[in-house]
N, C-alpha and C. Protein backbone atom coordinates (compact mmCIF):
# COMPACT_ATOMS: atom_id res chain seq x y z
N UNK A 1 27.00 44.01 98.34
CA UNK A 1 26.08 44.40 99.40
C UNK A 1 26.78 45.34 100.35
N UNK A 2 26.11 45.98 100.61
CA UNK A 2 26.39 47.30 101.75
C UNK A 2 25.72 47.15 103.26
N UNK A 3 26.36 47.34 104.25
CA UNK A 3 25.75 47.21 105.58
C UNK A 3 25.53 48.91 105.95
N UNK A 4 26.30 49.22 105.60
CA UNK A 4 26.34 51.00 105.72
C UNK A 4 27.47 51.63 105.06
N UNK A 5 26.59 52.90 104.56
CA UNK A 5 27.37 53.66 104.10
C UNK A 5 27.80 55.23 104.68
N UNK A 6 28.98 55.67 104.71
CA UNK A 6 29.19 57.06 105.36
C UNK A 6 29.83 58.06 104.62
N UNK A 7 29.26 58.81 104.61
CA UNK A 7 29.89 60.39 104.09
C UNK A 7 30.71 61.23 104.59
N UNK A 8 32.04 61.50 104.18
CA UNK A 8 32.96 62.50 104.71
C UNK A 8 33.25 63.55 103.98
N UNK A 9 32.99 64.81 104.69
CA UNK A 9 33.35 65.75 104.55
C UNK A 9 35.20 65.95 104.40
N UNK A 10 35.66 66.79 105.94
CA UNK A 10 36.56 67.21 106.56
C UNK A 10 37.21 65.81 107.70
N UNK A 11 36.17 65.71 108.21
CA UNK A 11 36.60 64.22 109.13
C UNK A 11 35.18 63.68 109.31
N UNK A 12 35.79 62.30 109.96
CA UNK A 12 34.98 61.43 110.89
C UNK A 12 35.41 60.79 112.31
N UNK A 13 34.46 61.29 113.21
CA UNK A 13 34.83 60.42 114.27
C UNK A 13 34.29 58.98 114.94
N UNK A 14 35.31 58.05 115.21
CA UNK A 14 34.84 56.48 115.10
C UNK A 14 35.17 56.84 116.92
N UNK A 15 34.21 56.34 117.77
CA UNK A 15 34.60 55.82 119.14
C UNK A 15 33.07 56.11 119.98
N UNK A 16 33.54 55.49 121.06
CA UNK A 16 32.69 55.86 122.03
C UNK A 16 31.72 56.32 123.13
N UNK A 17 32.43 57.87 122.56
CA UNK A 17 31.48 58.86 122.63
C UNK A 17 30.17 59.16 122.48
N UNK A 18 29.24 59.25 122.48
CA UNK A 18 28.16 60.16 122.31
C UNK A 18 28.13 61.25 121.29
N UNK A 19 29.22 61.52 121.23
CA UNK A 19 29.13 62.96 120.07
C UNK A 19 29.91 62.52 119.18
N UNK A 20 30.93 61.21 119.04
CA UNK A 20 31.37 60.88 117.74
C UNK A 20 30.32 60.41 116.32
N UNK A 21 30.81 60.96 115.40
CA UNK A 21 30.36 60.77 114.44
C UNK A 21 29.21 59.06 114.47
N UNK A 22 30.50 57.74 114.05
CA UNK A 22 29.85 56.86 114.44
C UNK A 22 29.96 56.09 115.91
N UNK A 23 29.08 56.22 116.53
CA UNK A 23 29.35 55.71 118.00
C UNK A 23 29.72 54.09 118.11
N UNK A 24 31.12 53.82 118.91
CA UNK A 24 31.76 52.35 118.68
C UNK A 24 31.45 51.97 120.48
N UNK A 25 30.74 51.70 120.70
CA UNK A 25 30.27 51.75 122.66
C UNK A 25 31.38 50.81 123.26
N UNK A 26 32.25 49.63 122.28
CA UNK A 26 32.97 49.19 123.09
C UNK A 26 34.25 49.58 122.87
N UNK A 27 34.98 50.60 121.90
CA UNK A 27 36.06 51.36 121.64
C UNK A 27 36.70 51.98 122.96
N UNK A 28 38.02 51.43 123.30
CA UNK A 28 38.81 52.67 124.34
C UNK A 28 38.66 53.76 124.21
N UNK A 29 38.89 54.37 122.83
CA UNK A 29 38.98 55.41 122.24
C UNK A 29 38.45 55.51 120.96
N UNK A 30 38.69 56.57 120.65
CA UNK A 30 38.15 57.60 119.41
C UNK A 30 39.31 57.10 118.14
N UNK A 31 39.28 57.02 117.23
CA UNK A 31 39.78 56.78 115.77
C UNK A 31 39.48 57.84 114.93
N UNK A 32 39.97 58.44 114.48
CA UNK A 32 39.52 59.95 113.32
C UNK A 32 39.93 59.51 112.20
N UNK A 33 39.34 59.53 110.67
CA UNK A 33 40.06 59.77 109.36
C UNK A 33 39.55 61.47 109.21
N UNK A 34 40.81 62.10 108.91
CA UNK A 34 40.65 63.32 108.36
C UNK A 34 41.58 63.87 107.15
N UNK A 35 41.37 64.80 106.59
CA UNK A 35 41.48 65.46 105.35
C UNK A 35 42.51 66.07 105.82
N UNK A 36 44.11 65.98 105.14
CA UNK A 36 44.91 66.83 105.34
C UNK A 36 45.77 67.54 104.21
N UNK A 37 45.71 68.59 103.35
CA UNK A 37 45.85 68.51 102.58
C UNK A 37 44.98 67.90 101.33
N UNK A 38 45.79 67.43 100.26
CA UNK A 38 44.77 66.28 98.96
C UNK A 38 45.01 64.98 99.62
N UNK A 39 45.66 64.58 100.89
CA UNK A 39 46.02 63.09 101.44
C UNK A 39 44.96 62.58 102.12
N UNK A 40 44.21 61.47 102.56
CA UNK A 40 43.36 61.17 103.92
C UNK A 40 44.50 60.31 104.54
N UNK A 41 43.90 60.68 106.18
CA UNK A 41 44.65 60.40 107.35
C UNK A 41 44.07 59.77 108.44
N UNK A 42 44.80 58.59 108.96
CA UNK A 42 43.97 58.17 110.11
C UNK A 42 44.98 58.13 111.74
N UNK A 43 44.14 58.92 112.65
CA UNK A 43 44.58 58.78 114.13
C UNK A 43 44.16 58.54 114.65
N UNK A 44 44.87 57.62 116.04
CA UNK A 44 44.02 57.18 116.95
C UNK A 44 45.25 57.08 118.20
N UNK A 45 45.66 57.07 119.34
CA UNK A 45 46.61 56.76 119.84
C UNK A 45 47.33 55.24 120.32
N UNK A 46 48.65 55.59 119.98
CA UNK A 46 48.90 54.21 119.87
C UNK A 46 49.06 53.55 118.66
N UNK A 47 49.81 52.55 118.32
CA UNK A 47 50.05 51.61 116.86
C UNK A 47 48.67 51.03 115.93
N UNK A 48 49.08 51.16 115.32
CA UNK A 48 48.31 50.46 114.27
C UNK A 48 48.90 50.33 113.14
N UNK A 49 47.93 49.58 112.16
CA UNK A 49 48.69 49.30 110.53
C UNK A 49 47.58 49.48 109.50
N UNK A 50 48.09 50.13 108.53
CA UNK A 50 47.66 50.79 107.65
C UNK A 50 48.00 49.93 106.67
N UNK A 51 47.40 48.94 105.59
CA UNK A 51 47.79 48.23 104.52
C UNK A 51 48.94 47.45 104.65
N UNK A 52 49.15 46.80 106.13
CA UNK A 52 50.44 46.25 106.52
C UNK A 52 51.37 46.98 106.79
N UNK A 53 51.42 48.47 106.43
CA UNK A 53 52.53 49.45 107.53
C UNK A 53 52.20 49.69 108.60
N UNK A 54 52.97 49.80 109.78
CA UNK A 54 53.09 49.70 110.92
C UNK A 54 53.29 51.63 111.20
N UNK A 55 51.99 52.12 111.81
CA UNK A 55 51.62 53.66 112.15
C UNK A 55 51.98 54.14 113.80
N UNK A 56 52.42 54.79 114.06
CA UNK A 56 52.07 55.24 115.58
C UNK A 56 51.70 56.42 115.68
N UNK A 57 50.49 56.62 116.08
CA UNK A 57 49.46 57.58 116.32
C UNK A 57 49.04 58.08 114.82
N UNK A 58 49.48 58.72 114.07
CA UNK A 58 48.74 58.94 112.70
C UNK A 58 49.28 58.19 111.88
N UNK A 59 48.96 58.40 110.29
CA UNK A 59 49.17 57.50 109.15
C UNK A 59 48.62 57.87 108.21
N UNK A 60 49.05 58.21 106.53
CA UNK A 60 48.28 58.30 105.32
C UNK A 60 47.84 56.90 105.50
N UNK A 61 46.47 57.47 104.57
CA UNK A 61 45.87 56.09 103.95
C UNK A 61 44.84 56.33 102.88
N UNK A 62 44.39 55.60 102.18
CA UNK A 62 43.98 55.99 100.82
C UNK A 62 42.68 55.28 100.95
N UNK A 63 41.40 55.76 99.68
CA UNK A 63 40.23 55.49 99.76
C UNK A 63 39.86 53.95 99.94
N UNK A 64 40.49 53.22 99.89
CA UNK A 64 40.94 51.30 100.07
C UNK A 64 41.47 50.65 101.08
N UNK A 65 41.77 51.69 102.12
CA UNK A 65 42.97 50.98 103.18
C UNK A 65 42.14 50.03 104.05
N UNK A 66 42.79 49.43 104.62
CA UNK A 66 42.31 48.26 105.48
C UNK A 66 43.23 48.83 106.68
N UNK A 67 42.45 49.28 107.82
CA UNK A 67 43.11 49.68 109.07
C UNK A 67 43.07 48.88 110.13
N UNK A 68 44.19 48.36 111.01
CA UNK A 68 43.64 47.70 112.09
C UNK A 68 44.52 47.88 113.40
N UNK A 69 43.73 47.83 114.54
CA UNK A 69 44.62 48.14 115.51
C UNK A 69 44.16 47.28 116.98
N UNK A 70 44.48 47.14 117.71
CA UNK A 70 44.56 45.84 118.88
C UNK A 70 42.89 45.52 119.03
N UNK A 71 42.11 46.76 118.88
CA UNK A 71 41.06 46.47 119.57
C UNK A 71 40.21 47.35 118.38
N UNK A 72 40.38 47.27 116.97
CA UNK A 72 39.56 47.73 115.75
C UNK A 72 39.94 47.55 114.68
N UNK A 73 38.93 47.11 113.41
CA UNK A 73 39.51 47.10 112.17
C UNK A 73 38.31 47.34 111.15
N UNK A 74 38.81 48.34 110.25
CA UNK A 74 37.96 48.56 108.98
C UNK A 74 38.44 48.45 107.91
N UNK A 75 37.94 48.45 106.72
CA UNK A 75 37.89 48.88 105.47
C UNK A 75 37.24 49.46 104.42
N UNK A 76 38.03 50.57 103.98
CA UNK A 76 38.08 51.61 103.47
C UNK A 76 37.36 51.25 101.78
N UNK A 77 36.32 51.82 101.37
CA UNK A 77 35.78 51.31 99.92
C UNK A 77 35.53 52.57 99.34
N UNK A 78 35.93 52.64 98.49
CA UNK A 78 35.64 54.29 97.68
C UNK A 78 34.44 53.98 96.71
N UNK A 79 33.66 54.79 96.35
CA UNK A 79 32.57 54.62 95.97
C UNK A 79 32.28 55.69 94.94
């Protein structure tokens, strides 16, 4: 089962904003996965962990990752 599904281009923006991609209303901040190179990448400021590695401010991560950080967490499903 699926709750939602999203399409990426070039990037996505996860936060609080109004003009981010998906709007997170209780997010400090903004979270981006973007295209760098053939790699995907996730930033946000500040630590986080990427599949149990420990990131500060960016991080590879692959179509599966499980991201999480003090105050967010997703996972990544390739489809």
């Amino acid at each position: 089962a699926a709750d939602a599904v999203l399409l990426m281009a070039q990037s996505c923006v996860l936060g609080p904003s109004p003009c981010s991609h998906v709007v997170c209303p209780d997010w400090p901040r903004e979270v981006v996965l973007y295209r760098h190179d053939e790699q995907l990448c996730c930033r946000t400021a500040g630590r986080f962990e990427v599949d149990g590695r420990r990131c500060l401010d960016r991080g590879p991560i692959t179509e599966n990752s499980h991201i999480e950080g003090d105050w967010f967490s997703m996972k990544l499903e390739e489809i």
